[in-house]
PDB file of N, CA and C in Angstrom:
ATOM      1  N   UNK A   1      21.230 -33.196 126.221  1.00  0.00           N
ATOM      2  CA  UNK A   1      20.485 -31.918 126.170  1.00  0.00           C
ATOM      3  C   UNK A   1      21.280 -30.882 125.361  1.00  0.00           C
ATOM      4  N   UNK A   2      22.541 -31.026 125.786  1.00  0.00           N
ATOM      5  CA  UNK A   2      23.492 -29.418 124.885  1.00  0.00           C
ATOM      6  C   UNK A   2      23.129 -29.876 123.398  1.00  0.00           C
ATOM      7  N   UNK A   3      23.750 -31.480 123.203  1.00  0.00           N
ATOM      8  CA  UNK A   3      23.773 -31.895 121.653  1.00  0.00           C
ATOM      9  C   UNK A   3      22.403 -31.814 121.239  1.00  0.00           C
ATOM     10  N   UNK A   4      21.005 -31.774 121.598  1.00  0.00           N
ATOM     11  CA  UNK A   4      20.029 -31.390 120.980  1.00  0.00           C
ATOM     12  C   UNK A   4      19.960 -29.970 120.679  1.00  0.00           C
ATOM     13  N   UNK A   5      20.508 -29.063 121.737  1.00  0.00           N
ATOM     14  CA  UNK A   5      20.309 -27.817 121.231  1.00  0.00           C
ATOM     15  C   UNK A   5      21.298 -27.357 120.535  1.00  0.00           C
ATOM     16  N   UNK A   6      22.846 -27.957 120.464  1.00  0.00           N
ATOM     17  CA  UNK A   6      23.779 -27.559 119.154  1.00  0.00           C
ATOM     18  C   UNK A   6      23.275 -27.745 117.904  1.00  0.00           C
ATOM     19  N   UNK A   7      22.423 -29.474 118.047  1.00  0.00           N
ATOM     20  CA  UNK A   7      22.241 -29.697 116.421  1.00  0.00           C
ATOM     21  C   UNK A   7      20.709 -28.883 115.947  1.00  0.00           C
ATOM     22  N   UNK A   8      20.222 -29.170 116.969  1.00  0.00           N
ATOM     23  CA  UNK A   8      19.109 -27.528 116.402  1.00  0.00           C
ATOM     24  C   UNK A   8      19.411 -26.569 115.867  1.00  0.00           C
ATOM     25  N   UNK A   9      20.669 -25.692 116.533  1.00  0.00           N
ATOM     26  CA  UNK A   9      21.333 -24.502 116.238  1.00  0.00           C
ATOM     27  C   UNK A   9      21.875 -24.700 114.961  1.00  0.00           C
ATOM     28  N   UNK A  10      22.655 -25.952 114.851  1.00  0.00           N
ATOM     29  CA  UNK A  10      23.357 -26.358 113.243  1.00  0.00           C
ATOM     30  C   UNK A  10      22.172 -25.932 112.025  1.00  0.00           C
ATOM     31  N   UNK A  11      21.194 -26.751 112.513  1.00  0.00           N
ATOM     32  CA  UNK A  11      20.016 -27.275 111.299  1.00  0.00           C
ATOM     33  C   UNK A  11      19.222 -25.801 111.114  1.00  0.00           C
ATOM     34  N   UNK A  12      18.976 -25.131 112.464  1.00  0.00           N
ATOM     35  CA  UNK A  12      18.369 -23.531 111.766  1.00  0.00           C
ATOM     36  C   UNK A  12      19.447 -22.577 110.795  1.00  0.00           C
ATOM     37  N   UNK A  13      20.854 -22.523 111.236  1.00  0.00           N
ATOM     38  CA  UNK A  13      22.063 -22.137 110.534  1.00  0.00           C
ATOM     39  C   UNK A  13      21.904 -22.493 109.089  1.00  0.00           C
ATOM     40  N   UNK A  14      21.487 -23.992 108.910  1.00  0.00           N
ATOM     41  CA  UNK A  14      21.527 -24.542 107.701  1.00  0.00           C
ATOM     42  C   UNK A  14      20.715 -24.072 106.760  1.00  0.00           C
ATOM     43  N   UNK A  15      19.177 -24.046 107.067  1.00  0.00           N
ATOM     44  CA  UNK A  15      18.107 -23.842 106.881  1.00  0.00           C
ATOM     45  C   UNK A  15      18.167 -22.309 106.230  1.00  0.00           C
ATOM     46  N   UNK A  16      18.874 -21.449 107.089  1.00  0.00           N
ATOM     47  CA  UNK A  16      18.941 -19.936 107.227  1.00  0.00           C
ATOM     48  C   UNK A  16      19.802 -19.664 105.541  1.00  0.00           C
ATOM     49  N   UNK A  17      21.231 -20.790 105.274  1.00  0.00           N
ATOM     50  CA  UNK A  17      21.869 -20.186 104.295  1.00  0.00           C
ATOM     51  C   UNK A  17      21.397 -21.019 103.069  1.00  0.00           C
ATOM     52  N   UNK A  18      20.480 -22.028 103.600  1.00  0.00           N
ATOM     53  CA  UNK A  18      19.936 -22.451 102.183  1.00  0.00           C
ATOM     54  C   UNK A  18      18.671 -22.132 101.629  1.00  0.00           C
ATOM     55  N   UNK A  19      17.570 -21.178 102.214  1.00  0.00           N
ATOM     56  CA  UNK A  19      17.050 -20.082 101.924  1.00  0.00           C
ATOM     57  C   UNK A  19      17.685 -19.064 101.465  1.00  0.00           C
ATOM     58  N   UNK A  20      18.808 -18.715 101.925  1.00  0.00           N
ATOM     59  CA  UNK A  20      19.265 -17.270 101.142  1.00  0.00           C
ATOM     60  C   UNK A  20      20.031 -17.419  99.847  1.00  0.00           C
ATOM     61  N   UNK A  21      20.771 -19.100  99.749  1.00  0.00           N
ATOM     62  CA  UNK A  21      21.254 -19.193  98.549  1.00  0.00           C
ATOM     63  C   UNK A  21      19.840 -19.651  97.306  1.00  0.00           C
ATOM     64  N   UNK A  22      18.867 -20.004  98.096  1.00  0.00           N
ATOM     65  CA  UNK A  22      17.738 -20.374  97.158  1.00  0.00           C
ATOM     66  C   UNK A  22      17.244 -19.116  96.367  1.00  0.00           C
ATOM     67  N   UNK A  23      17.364 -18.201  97.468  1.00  0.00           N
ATOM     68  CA  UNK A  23      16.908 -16.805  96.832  1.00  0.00           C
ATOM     69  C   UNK A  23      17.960 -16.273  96.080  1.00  0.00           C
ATOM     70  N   UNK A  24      19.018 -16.047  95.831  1.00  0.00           N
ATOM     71  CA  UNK A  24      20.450 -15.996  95.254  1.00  0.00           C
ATOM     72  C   UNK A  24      20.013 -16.315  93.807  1.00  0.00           C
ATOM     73  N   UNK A  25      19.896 -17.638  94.055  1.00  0.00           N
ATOM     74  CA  UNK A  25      19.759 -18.362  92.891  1.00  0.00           C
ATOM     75  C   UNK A  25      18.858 -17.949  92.047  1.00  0.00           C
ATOM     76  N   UNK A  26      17.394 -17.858  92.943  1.00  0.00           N
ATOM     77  CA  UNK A  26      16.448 -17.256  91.876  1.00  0.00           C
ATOM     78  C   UNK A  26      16.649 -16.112  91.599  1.00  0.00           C
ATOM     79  N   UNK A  27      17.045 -15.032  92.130  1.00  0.00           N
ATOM     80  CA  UNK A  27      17.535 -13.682  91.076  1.00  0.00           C
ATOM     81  C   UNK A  27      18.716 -14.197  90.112  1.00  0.00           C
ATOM     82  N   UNK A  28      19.706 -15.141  90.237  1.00  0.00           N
ATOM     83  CA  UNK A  28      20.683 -15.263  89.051  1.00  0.00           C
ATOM     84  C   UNK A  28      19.323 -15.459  87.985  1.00  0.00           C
ATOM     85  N   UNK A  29      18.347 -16.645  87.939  1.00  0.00           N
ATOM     86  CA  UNK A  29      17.858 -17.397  87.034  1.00  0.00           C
ATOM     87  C   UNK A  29      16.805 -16.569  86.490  1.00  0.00           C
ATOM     88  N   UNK A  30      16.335 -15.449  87.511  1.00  0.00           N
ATOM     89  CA  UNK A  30      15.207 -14.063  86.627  1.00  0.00           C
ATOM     90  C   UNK A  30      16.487 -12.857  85.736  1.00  0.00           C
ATOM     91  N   UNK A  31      17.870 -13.153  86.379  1.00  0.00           N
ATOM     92  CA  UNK A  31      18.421 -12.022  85.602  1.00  0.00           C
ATOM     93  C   UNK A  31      19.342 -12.850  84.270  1.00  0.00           C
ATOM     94  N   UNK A  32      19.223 -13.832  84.123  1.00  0.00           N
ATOM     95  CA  UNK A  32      19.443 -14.577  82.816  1.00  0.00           C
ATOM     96  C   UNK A  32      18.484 -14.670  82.023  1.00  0.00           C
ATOM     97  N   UNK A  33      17.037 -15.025  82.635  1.00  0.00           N
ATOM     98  CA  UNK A  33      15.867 -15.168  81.692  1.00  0.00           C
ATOM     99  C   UNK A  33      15.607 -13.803  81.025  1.00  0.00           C
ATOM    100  N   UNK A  34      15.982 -12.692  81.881  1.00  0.00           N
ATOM    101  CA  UNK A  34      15.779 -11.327  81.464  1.00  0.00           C
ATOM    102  C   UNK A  34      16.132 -10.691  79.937  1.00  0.00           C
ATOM    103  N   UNK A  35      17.763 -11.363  80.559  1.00  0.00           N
ATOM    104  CA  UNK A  35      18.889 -11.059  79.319  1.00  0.00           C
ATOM    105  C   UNK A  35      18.735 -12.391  78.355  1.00  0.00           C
ATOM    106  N   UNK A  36      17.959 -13.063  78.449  1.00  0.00           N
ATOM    107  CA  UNK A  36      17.987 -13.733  77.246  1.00  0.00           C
ATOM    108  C   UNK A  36      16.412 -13.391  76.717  1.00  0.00           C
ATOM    109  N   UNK A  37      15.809 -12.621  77.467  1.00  0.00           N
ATOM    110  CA  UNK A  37      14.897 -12.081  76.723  1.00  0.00           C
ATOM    111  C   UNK A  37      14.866 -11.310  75.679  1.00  0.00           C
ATOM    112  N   UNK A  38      15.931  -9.944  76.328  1.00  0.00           N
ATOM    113  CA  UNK A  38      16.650  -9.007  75.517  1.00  0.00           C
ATOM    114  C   UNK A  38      17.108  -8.926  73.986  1.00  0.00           C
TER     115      UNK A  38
END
């Protein structure tokens, strides 16, 4: 029971910073397309 709810806790953690690096990413890749618009 704990180890289902640690690795839950892991996998939303996970989930949480690989959404925010996804979003990261897409502002690097709109502020390059920008400047290579320029």
């Amino acid at each position: 029971m704990n180890n289902c709810i640690i690795s839950k806790q892991i996998y939303f953690n996970f989930n949480k910073a690989a959404a925010l690096f996804e979003k990261k990413t897409k502002v690097k890749i709109v502020v390059v397309q920008w400047f290579a618009g320029i």
